[in-house]
N, C-alpha and C. Protein backbone atom coordinates (compact mmCIF):
# COMPACT_ATOMS: atom_id res chain seq x y z
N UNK A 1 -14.32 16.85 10.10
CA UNK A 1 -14.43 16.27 8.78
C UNK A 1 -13.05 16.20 8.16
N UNK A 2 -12.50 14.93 7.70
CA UNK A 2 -11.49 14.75 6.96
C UNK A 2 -11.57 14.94 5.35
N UNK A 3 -10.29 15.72 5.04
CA UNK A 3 -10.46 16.48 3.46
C UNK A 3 -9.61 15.39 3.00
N UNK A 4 -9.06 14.83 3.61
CA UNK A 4 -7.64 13.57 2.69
C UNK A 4 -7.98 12.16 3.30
N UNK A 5 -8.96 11.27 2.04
CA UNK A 5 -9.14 10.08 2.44
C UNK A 5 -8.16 8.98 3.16
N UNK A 6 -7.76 8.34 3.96
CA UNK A 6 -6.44 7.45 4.32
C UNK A 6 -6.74 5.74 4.10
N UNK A 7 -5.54 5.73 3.20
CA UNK A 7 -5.42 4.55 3.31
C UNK A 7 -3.85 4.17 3.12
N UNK A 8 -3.11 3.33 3.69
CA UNK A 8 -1.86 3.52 4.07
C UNK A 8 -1.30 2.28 3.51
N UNK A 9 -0.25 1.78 3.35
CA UNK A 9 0.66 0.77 3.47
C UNK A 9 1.45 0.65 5.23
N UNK A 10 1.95 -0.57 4.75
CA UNK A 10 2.88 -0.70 6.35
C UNK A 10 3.71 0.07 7.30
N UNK A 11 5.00 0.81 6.54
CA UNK A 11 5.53 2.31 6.36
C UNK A 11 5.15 2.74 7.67
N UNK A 12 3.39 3.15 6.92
CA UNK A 12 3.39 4.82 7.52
C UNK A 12 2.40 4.05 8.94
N UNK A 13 1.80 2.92 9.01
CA UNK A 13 1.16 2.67 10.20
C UNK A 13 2.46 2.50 10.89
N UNK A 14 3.70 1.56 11.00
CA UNK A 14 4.78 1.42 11.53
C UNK A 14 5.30 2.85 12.17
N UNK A 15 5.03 3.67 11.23
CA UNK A 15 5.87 5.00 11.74
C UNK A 15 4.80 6.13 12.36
N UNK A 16 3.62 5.80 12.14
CA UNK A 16 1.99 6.47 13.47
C UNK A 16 1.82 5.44 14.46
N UNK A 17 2.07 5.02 14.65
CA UNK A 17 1.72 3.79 16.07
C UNK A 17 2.63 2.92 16.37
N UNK A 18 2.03 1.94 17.24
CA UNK A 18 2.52 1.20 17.50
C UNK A 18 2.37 -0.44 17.46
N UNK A 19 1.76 -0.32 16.18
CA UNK A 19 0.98 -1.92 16.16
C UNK A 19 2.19 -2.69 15.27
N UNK A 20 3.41 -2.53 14.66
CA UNK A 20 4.17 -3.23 14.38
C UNK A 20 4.64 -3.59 15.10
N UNK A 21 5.46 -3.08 16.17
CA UNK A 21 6.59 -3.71 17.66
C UNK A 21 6.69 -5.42 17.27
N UNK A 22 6.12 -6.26 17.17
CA UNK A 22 5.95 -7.21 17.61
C UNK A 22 6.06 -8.52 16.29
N UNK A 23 5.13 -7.59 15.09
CA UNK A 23 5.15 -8.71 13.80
C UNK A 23 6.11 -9.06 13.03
N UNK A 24 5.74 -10.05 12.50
CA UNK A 24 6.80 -11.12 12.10
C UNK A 24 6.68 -10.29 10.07
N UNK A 25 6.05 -9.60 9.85
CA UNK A 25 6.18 -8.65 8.29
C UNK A 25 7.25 -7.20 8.73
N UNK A 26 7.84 -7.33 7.26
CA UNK A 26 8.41 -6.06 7.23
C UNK A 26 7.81 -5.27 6.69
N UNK A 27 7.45 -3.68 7.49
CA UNK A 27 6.72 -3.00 6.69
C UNK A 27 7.22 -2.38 5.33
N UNK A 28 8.56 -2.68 5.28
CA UNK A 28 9.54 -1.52 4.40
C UNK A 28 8.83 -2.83 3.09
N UNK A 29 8.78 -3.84 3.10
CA UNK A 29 8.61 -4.98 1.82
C UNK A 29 7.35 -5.06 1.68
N UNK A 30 7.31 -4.86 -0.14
CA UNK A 30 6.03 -5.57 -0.94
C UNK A 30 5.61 -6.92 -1.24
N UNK A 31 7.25 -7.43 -1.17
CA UNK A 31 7.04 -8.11 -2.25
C UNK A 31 7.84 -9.69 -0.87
N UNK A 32 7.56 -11.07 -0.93
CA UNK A 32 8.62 -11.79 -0.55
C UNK A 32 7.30 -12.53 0.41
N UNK A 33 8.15 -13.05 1.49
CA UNK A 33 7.50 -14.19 2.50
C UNK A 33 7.22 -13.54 4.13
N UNK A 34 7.63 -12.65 3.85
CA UNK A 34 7.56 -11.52 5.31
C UNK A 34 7.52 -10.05 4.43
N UNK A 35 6.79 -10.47 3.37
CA UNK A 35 6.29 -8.27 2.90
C UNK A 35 5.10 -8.33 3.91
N UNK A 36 4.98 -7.59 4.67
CA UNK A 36 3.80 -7.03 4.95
C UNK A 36 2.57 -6.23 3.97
N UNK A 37 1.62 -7.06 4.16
CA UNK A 37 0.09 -7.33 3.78
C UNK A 37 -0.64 -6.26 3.54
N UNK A 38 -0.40 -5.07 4.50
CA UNK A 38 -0.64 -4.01 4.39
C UNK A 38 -0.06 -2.98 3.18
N UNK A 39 0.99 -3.42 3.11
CA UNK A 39 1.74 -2.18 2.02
C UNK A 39 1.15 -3.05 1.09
N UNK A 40 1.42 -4.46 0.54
CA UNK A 40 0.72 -4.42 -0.75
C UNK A 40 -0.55 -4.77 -1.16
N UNK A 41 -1.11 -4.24 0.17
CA UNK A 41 -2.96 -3.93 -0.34
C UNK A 41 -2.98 -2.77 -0.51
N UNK A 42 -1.91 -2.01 -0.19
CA UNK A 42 -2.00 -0.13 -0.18
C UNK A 42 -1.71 -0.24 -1.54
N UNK A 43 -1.04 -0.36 -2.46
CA UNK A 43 -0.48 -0.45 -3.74
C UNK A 43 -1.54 -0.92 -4.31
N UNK A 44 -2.37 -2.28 -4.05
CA UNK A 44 -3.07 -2.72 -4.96
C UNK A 44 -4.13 -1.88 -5.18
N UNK A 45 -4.94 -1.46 -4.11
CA UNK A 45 -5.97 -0.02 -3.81
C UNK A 45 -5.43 0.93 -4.85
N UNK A 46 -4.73 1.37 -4.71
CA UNK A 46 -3.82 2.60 -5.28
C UNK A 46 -4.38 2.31 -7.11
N UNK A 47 -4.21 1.15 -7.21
CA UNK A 47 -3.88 0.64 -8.41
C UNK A 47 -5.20 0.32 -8.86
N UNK A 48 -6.22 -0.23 -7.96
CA UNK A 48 -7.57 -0.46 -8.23
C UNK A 48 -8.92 1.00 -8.15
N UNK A 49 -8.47 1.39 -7.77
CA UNK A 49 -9.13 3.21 -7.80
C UNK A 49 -8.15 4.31 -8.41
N UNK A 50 -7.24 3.65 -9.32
CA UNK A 50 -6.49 4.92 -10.27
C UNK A 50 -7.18 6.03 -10.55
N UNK A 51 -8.57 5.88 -11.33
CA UNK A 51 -8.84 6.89 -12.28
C UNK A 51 -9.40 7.99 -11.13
N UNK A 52 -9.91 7.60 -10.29
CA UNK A 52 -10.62 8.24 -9.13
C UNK A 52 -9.71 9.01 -8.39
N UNK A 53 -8.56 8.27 -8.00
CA UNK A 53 -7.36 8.96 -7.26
C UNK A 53 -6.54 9.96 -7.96
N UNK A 54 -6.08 9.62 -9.42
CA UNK A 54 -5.75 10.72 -10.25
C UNK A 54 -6.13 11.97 -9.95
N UNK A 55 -7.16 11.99 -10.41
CA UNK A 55 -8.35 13.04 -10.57
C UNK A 55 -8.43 13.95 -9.22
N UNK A 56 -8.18 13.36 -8.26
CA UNK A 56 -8.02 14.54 -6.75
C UNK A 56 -6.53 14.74 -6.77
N UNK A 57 -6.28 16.55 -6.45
CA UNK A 57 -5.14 16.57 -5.87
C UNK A 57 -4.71 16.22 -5.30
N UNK A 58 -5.16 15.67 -3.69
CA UNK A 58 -4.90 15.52 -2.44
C UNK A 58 -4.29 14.21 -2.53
N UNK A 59 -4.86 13.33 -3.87
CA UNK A 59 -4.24 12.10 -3.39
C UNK A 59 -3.52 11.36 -5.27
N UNK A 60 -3.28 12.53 -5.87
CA UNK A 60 -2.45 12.05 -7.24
C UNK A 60 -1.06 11.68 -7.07
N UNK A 61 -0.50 11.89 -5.52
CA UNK A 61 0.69 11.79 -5.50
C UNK A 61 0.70 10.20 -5.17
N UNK A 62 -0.06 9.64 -4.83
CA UNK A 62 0.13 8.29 -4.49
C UNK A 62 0.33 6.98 -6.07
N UNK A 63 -0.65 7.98 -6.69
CA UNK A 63 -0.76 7.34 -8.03
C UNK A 63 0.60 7.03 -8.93
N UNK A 64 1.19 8.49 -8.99
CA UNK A 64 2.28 8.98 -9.42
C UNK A 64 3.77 8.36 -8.56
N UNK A 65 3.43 7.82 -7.47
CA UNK A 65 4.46 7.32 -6.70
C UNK A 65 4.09 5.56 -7.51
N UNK A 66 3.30 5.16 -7.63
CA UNK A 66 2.78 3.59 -8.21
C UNK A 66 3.39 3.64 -9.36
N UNK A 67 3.24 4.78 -9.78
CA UNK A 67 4.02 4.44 -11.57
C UNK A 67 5.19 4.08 -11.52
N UNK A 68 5.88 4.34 -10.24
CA UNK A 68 7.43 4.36 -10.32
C UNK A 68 8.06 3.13 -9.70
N UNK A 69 7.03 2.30 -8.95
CA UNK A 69 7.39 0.96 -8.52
C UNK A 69 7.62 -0.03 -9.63
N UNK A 70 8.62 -0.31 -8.98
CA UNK A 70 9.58 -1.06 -10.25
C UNK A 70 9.16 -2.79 -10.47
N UNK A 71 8.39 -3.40 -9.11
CA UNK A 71 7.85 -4.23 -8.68
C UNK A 71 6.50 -4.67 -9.12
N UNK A 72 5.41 -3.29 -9.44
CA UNK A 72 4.14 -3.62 -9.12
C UNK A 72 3.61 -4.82 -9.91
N UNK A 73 4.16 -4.76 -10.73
CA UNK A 73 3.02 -6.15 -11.51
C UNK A 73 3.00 -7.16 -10.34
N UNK A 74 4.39 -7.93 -9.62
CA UNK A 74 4.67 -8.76 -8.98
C UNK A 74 3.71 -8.32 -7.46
N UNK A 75 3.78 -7.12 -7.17
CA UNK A 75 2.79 -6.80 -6.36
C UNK A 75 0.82 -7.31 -6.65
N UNK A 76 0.74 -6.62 -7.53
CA UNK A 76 -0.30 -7.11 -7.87
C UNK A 76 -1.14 -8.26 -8.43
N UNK A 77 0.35 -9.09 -8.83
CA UNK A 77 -0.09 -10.56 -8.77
C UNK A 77 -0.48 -11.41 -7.45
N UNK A 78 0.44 -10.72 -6.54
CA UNK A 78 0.30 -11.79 -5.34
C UNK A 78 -0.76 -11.26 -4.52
N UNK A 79 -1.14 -10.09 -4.39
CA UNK A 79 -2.46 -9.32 -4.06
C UNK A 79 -3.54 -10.15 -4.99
N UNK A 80 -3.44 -10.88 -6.00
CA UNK A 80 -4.77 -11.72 -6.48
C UNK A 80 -5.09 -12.63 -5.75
N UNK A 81 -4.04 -13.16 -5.79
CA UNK A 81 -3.88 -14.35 -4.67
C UNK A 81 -4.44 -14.68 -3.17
N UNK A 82 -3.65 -13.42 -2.47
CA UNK A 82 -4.10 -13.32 -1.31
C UNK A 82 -5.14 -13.89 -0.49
N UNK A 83 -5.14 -14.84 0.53
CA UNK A 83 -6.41 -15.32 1.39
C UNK A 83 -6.52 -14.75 2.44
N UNK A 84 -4.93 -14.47 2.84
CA UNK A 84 -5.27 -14.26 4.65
C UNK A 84 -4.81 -12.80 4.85
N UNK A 85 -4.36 -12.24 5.83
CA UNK A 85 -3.89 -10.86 6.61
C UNK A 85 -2.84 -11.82 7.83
């Protein structure tokens, strides 16, 4: 049984596996024409289950890391948007 729900941005799948090698996204980018899809659905999540995520220790640090993106609105605009992966 897992005590720490996961849900990740690009980052940290890039740096547990091996399913980046090959794509044409950067995992390090939110934001642009090659951000990878993953990090800013991780942010938008983050951002769309605040009050819930707050509220657990295990995962307030993610919240608290969102406050500090200097980007997010622009994140979360283009996360409206979004059609494809």
């Amino acid at each position: 049984m897992a005590t720490k729900p996961y849900a990740s941005g690009g980052a940290y799948i890039n740096k547990m596996s091996n399913h980046c090698g090959d794509c044409a996204y950067d995992p390090k980018k939110r934001i642009g024409d090659d951000a990878c899809p993953f990090t800013a659905g991780y942010w938008n999540f983050v951002h769309r289950h605040r009050d819930r995520l707050e509220r657990n220790n295990r995962t307030r640090r993610s919240v608290s890391t969102m406050d500090r993106l200097s980007d997010l609105e622009a994140v979360l605009e283009r996360e409206k948007h979004r059609t494809t992966f």
